[in-house]
C-alpha atoms as a PDB file:
ATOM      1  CA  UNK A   1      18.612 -14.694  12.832  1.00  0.00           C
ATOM      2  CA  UNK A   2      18.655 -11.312  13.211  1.00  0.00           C
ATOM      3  CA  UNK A   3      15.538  -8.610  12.591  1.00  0.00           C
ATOM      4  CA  UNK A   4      16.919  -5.391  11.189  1.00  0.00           C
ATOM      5  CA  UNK A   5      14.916  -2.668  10.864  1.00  0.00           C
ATOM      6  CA  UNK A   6      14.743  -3.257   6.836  1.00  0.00           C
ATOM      7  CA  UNK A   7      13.124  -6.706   7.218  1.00  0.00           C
ATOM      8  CA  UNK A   8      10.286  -5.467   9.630  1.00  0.00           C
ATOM      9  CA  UNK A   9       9.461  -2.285   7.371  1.00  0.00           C
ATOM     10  CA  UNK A  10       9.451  -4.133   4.330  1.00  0.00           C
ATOM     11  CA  UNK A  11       7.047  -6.980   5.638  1.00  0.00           C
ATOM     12  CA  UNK A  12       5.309  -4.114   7.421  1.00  0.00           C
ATOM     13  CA  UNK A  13       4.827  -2.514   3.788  1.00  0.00           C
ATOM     14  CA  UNK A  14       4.080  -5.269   2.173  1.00  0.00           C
ATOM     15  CA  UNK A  15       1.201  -6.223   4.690  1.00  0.00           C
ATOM     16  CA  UNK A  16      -0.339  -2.615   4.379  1.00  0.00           C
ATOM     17  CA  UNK A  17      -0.218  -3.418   0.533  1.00  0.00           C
ATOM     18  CA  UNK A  18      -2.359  -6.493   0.533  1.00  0.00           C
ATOM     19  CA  UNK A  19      -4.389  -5.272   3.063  1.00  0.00           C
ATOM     20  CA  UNK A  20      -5.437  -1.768   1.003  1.00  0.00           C
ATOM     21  CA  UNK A  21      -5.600  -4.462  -2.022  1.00  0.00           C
ATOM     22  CA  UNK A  22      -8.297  -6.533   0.060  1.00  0.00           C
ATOM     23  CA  UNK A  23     -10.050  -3.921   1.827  1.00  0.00           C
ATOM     24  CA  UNK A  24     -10.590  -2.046  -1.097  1.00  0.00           C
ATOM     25  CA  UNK A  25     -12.578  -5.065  -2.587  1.00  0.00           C
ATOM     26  CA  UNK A  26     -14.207  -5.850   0.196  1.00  0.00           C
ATOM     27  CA  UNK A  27     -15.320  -2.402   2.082  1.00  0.00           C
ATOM     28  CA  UNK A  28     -14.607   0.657  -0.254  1.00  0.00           C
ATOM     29  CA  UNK A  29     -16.182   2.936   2.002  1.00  0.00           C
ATOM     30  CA  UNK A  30     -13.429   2.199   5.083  1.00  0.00           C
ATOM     31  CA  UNK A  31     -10.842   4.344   3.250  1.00  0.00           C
ATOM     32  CA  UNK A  32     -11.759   8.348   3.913  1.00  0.00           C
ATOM     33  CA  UNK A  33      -8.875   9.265   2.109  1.00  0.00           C
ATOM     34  CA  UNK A  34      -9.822   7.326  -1.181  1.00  0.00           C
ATOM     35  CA  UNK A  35     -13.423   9.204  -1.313  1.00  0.00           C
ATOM     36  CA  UNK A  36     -11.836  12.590  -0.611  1.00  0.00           C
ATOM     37  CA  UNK A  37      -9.054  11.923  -3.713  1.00  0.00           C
ATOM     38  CA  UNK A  38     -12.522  10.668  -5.291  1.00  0.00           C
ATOM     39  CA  UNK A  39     -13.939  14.130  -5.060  1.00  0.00           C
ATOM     40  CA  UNK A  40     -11.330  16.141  -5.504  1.00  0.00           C
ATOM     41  CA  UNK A  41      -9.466  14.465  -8.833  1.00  0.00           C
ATOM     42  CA  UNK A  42     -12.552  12.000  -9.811  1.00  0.00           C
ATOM     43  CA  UNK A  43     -13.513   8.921  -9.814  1.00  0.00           C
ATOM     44  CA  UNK A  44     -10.967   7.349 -11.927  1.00  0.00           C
ATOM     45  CA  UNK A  45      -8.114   9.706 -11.047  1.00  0.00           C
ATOM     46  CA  UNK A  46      -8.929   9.348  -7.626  1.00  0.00           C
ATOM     47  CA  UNK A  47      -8.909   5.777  -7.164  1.00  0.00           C
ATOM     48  CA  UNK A  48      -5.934   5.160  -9.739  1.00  0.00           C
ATOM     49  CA  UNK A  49      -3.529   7.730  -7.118  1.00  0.00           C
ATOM     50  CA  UNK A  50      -5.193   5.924  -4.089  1.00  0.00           C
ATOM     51  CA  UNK A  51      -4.394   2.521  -5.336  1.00  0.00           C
ATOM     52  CA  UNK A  52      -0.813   3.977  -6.602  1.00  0.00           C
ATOM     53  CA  UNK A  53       0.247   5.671  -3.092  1.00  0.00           C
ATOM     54  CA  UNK A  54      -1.648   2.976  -0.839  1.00  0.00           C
ATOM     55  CA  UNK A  55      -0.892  -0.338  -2.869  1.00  0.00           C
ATOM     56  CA  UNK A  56       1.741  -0.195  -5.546  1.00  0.00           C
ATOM     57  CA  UNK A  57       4.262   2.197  -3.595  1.00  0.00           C
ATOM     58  CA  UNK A  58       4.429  -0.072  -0.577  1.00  0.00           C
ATOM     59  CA  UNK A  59       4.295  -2.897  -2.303  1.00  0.00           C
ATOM     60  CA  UNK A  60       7.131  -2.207  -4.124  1.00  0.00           C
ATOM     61  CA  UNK A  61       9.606  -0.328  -1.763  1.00  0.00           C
ATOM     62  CA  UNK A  62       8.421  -3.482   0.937  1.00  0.00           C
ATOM     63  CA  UNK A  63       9.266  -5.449  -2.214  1.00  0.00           C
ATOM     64  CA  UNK A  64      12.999  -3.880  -2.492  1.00  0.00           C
ATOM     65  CA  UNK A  65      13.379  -3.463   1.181  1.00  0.00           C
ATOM     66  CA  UNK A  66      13.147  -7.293   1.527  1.00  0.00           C
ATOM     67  CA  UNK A  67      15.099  -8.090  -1.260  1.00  0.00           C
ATOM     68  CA  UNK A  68      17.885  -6.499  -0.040  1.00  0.00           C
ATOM     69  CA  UNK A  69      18.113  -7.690   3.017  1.00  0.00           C
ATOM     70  CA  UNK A  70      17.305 -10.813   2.529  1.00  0.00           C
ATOM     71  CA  UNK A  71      20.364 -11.289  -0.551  1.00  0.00           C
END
């Protein structure tokens, strides 16, 4: 079996998506990023883009990245 560069990107994504998922949970104050978008849009705002562009984006391009290589 061959790696391509899809299949290691996507499983790359998806790991940095359960991770941020886990680590978010676990130890909030790890992410610098998430309390600066905390300060500057709010709380709510802030976390809702942080968990958009940290969990849900590479979760789901990771997602369709393995997908297609894999059918």
């Amino acid at each position: 079996m061959e790696f391509s560069s899809d299949l290691i990107i996507g499983s790359v994504l998806l790991a940095l998506s359960v991770y941020t998922l886990v680590a978010r949970q676990v130890a909030p104050g790890h992410f610098a990023k998430l309390e600066a978008m905390k300060q500057q849009w709010g709380d709510k705002k802030g976390v809702a883009l942080h968990i958009f562009g940290y969990t849900l984006l590479p979760f789901v391009a990771g997602s369709l990245m393995l997908f297609n290589e894999l059918s």
